[in-house]
Protein backbone atom coordinates (compact mmCIF):
# COMPACT_ATOMS: atom_id res chain seq x y z
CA UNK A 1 15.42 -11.94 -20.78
CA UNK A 2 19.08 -10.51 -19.90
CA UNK A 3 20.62 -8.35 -22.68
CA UNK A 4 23.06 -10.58 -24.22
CA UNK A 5 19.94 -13.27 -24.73
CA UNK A 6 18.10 -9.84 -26.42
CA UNK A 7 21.39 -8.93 -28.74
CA UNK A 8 21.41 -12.31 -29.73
CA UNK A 9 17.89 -12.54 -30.83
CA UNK A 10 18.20 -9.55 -32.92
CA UNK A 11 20.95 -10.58 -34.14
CA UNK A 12 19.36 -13.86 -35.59
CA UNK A 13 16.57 -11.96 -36.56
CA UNK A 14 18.58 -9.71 -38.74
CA UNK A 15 20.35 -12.34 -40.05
CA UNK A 16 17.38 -14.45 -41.30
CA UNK A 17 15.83 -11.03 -42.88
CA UNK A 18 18.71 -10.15 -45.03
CA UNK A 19 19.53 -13.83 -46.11
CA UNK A 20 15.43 -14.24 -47.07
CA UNK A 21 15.86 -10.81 -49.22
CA UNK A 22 19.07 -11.83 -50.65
CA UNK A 23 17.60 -15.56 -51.59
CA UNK A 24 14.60 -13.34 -52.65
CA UNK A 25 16.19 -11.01 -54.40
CA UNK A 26 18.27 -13.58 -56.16
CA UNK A 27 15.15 -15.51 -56.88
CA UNK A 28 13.77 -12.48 -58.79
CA UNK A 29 16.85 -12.31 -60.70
CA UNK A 30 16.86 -15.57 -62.25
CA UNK A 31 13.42 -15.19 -63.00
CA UNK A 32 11.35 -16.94 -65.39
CA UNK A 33 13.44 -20.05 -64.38
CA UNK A 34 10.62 -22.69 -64.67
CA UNK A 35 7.25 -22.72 -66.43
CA UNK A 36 5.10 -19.83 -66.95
CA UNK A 37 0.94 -20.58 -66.61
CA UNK A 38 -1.79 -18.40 -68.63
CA UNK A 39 -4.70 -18.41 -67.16
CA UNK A 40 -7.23 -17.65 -69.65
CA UNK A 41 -11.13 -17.05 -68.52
CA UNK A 42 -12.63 -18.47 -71.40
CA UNK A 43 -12.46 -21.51 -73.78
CA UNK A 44 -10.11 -22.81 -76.02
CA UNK A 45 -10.73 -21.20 -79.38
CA UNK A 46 -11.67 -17.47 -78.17
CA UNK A 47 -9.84 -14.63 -78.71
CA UNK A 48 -8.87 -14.35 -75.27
CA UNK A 49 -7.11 -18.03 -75.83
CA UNK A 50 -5.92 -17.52 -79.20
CA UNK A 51 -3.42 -14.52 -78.10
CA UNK A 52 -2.69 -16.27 -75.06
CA UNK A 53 -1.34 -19.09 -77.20
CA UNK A 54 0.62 -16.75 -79.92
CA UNK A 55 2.27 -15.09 -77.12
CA UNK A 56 3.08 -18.79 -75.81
CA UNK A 57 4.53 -19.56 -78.66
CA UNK A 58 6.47 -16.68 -79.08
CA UNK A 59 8.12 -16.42 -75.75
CA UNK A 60 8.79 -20.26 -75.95
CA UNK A 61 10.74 -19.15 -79.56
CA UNK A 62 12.51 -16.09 -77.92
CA UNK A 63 13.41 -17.45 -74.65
CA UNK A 64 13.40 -20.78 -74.58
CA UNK A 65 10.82 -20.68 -71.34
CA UNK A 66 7.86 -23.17 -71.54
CA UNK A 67 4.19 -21.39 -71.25
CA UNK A 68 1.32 -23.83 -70.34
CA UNK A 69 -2.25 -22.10 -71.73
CA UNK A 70 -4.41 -23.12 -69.23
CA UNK A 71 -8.36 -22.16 -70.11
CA UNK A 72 -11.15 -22.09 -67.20
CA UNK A 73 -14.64 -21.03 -68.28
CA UNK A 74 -17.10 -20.05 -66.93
CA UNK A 75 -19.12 -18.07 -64.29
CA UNK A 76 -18.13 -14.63 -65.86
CA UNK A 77 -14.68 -15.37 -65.76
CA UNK A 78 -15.07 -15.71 -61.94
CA UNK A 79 -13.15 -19.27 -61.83
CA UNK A 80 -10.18 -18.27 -63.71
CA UNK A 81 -9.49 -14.70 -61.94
CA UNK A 82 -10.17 -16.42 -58.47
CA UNK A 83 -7.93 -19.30 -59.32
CA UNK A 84 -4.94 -16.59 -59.81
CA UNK A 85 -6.05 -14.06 -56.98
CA UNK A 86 -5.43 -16.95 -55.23
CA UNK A 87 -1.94 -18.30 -56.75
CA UNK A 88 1.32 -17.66 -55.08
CA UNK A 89 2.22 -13.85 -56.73
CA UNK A 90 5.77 -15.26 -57.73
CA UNK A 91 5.39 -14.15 -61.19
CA UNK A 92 4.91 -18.08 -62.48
CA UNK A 93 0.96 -17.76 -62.70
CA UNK A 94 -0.51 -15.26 -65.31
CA UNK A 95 -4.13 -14.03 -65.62
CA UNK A 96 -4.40 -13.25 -69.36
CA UNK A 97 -8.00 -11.68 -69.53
CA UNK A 98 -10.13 -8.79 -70.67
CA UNK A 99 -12.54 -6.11 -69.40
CA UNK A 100 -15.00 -8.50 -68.61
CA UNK A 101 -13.31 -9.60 -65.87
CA UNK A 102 -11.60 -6.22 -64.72
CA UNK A 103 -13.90 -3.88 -65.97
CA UNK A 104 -17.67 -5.29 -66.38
CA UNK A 105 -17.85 -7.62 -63.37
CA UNK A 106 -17.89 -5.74 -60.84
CA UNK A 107 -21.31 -3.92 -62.39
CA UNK A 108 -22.96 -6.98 -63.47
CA UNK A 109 -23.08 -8.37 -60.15
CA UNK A 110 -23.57 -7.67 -56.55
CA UNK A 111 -21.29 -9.88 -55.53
CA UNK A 112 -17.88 -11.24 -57.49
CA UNK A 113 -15.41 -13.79 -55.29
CA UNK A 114 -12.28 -11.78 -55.91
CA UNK A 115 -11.71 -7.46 -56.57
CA UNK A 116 -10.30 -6.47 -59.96
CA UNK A 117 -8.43 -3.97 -58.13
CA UNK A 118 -6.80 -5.13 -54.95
CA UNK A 119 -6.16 -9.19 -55.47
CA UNK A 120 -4.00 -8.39 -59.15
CA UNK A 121 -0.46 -6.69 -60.00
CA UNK A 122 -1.49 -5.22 -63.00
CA UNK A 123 1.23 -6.08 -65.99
CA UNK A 124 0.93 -5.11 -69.23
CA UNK A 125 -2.44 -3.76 -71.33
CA UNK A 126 -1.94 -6.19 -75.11
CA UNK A 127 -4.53 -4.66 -77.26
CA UNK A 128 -8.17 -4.36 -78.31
CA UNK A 129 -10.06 -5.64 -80.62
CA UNK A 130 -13.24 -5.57 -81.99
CA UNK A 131 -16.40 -8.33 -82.90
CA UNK A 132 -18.40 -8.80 -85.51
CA UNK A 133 -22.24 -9.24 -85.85
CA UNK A 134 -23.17 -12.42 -87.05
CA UNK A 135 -26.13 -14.33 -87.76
CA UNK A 136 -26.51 -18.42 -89.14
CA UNK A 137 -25.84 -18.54 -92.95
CA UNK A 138 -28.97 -19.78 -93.38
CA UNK A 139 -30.68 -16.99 -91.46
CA UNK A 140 -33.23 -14.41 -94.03
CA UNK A 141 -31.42 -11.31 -91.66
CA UNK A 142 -28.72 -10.06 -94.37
CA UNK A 143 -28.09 -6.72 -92.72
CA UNK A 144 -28.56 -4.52 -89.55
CA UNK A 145 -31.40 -2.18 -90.81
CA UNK A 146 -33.13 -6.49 -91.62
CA UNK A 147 -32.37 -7.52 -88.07
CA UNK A 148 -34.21 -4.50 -86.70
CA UNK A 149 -37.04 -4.77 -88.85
CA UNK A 150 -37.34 -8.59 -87.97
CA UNK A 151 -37.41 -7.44 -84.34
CA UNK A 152 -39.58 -4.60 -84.30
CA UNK A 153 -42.21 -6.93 -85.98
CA UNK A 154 -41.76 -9.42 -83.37
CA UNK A 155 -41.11 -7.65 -80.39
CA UNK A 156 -39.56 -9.91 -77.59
CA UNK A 157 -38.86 -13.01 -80.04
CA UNK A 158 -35.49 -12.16 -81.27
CA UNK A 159 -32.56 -14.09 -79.27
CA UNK A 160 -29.10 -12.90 -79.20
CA UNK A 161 -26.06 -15.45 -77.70
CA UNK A 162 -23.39 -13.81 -75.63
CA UNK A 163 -20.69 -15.71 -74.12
CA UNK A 164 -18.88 -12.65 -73.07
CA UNK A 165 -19.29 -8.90 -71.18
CA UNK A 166 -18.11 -7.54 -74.60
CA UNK A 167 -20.83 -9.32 -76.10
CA UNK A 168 -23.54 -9.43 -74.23
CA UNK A 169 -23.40 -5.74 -73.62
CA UNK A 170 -22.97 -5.26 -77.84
CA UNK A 171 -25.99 -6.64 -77.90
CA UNK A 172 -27.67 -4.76 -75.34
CA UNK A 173 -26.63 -1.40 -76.62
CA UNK A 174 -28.09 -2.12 -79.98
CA UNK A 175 -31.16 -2.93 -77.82
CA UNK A 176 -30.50 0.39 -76.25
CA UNK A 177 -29.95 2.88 -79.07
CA UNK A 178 -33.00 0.89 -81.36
CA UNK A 179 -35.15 0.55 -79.07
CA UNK A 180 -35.77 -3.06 -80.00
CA UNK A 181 -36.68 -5.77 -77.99
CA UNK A 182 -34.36 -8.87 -77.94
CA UNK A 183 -33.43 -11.29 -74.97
CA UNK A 184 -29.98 -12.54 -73.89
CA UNK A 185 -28.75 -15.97 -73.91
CA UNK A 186 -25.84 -16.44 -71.49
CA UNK A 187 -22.47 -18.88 -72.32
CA UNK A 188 -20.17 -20.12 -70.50
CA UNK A 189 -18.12 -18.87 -73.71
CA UNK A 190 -18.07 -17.17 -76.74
CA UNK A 191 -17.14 -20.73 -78.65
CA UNK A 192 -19.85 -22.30 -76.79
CA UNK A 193 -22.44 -20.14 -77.86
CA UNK A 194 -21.42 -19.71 -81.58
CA UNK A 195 -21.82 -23.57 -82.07
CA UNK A 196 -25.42 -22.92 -81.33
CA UNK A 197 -25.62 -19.97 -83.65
CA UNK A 198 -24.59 -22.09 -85.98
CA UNK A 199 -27.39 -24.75 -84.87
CA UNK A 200 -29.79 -22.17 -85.44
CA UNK A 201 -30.56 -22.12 -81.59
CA UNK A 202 -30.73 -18.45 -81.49
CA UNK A 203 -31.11 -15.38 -83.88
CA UNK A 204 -27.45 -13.34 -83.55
CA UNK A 205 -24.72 -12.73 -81.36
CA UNK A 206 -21.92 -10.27 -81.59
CA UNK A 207 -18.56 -12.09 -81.46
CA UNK A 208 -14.84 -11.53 -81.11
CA UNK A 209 -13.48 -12.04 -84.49
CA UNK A 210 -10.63 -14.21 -83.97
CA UNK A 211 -12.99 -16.61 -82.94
CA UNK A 212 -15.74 -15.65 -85.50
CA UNK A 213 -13.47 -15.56 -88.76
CA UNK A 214 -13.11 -19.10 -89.58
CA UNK A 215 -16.92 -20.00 -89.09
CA UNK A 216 -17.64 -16.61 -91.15
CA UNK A 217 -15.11 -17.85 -93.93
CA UNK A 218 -16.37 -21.50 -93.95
CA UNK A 219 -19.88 -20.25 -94.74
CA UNK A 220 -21.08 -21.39 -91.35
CA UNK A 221 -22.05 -17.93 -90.47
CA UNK A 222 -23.05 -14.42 -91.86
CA UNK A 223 -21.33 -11.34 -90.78
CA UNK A 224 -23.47 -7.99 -91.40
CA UNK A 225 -21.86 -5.46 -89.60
CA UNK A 226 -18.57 -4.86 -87.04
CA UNK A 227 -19.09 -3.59 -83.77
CA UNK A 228 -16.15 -0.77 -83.82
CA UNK A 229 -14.90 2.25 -86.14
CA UNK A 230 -12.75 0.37 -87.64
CA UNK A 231 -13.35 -2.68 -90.43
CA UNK A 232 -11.22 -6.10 -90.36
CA UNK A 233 -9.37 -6.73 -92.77
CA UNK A 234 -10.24 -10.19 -92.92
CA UNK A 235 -14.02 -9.39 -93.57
CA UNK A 236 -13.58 -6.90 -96.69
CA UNK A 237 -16.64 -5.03 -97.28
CA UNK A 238 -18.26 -5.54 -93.77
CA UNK A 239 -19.73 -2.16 -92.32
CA UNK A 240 -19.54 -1.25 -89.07
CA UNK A 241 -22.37 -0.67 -87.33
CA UNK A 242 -22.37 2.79 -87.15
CA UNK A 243 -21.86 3.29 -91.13
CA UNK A 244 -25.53 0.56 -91.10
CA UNK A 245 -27.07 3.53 -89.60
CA UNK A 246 -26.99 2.87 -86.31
CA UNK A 247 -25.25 6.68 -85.48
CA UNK A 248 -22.65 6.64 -82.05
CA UNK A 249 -22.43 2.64 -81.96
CA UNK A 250 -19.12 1.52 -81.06
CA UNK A 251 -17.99 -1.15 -78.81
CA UNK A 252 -14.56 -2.90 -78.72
CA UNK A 253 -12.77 -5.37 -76.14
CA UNK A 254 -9.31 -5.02 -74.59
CA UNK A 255 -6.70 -7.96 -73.65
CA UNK A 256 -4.33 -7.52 -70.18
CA UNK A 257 -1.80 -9.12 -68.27
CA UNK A 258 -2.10 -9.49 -64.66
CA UNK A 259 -0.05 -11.43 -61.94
CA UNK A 260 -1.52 -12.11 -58.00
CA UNK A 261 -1.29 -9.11 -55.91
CA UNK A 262 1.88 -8.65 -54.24
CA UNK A 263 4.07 -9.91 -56.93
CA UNK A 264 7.72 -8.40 -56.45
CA UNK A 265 8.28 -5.07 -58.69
CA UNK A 266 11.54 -7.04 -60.47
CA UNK A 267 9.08 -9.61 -61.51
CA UNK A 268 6.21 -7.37 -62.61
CA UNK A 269 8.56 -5.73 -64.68
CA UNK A 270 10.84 -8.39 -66.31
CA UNK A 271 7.10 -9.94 -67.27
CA UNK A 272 5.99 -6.73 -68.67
CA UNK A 273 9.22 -6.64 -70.60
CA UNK A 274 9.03 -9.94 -72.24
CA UNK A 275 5.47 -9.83 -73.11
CA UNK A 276 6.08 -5.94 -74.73
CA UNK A 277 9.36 -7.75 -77.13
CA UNK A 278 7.38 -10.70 -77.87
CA UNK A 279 4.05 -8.69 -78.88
CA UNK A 280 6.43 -6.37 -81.41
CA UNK A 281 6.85 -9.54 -82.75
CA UNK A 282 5.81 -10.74 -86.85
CA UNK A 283 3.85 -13.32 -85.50
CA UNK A 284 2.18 -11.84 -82.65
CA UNK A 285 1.64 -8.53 -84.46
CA UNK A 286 0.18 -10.82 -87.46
CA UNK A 287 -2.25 -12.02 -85.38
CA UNK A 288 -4.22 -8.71 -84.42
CA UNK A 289 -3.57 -7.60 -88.17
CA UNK A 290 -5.82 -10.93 -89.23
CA UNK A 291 -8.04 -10.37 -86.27
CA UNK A 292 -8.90 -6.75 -86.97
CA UNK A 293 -7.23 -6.37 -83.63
CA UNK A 294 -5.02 -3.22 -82.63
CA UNK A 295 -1.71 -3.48 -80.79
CA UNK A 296 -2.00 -1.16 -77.95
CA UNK A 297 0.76 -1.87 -75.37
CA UNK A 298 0.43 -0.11 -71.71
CA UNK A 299 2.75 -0.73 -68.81
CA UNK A 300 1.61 -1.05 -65.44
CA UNK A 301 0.67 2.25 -64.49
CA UNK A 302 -0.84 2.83 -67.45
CA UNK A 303 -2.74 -0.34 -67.53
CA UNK A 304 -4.12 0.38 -63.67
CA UNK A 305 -5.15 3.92 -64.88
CA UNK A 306 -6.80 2.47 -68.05
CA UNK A 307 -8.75 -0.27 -66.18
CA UNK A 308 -10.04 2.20 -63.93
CA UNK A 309 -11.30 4.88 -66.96
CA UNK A 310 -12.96 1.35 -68.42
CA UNK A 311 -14.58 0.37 -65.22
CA UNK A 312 -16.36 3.66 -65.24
CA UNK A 313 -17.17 3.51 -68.91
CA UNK A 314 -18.26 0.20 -68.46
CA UNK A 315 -20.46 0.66 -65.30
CA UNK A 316 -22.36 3.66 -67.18
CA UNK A 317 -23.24 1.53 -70.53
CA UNK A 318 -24.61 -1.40 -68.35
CA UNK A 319 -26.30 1.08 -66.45
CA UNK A 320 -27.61 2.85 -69.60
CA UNK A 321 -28.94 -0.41 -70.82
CA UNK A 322 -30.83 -0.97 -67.63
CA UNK A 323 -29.12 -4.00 -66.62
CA UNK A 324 -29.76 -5.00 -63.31
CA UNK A 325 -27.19 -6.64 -60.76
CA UNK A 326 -27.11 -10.28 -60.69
């Protein structure tokens, strides 16, 4: 190759690099300019979904930018976080999730078909919330210190529902700090497995409350304690756990943004901007008032430093409850 052919080359090679980052670049500016897809790793009616949807809504109202809510259950939340790991990391596909995907997973099983760490941009932490303890309306367990009496006098016999991390592992560290012994029935879902409850299928399950609330309020189900420090205001007079006499019990769930690894840093952001306006919103800050929720709001940084503190705290209450690695 003579030297003009080589100054040439470069040449065209220089040229195609800066017109790809200015069409990039210019790309990143316009951006949202089409639909935005949440990807939610549960089923329609959760929590998870349910603040997917107000958010939806919201940035639909405040920008005028269409949000599809698209829910895929199932496997642990392993379909929906592959599904984006996978997605083109232009900032159009959204992973709206929570610790059980990016915090529990990786300690439940050996093996999970994407990393919480390396295949995500991490966007914006959206809150945390907590679930109540519930059992069928027709059920004789009226209160916490009941459903450990009921168990201790039938060791092995008592069935809790989990469609969840947060609740299975609710349920296994009341197992842990009572020293009762209760089984776990696995969901696909949280909604799945409260229809169940309701059927009388199993004896409790600890569930998030957005999606609890309505069957609690219709008389459907009984709520006898909540899982965190705090109490819901839309279940007045509910205990927590800890104030039933269970002393150090506390578990709560936490709600994040994510995009595909390798989303630009203009993108990241602008996302993490609209979803921080839009969740300072009436409506959206409504939502985790009814819920018993808490509005927490973390940027990227933050979020990546707060998934990691989880992931430990996380990994040592499974491994406190002697769960073993599927």
């Amino acid at each position: 190759m003579n030297t003009k052919t080589h100054i040439y080359l470069k040449f065209i090679q220089i040229v195609a690099l800066t017109t790809f980052c200015l069409f990039s670049s210019a790309q990143n500016a316009d951006y949202p300019s089409k639909p935005l897809l949440f990807v939610v790793p549960f089923s329609p009616g959760s929590g998870t979904d349910t603040l997917a949807r107000s958010l939806a809504q919201e940035i639909t109202s405040q920008f005028n930018i269409n949000v599809i809510v698209d829910d895929k259950p199932g496997a642990n939340g392993f379909i929906a976080a592959q599904f984006v790991a996978k997605a083109a990391p232009d900032g159009y596909t959204v992973l709206i999730t929570t610790n059980t995907t990016h915090a529990a997973n990786e300690h439940l099983f050996k093996k999970i078909p994407y990393d919480p760490v390396k295949d995500f941009t991490p966007v914006a932490l959206l809150g945390k919330g907590y679930m109540a303890l519930v059992v069928n309306n027709n059920s004789n367990i009226k209160s916490v210190s009941e459903l450990i009496q009921e168990a201790k006098r039938r060791p092995g016999q008592i069935n809790f529902g989990s469609g969840s991390s947060s609740s299975r592992l609710a349920g296994e560290l009341l197992r842990q700090m009572t020293g009762i012994e209760i089984n776990n029935i696995p969901y696909k879902s949280n909604p799945l497995a409260l229809t169940d409850l309701i059927g009388g299928h199993f004896d409790f399950m600890f569930i998030d409350a957005p999606t609890g609330v309505p069957q609690i309020k219709s008389e459907k189900l009984r709520a006898i304690a909540i899982s965190g420090t705090k109490h819901i205001a839309t279940l007045p007079g509910i205990p927590t756990v800890e104030e039933a006499g269970i002393k150090g019990y506390d578990m709560s769930f936490w709600t994040a943004a994510y995009l595909p690894a390798g989303a630009p840093t203009a993108v990241q952001k602008k996302l993490h901007d609209i979803l921080v306006k839009v969740s300072n919103s009436k409506s959206v800050g409504g939502y985790h008032s009814a819920t018993g929720g808490e509005l927490v709001l973390l940027g990227p940084d933050g979020l990546a430093q707060f998934q990691a503190a989880e992931s430990l705290k996380w990994g040592q209450i499974i491994k406190n409850a002697g769960i073993q690695p599927e």
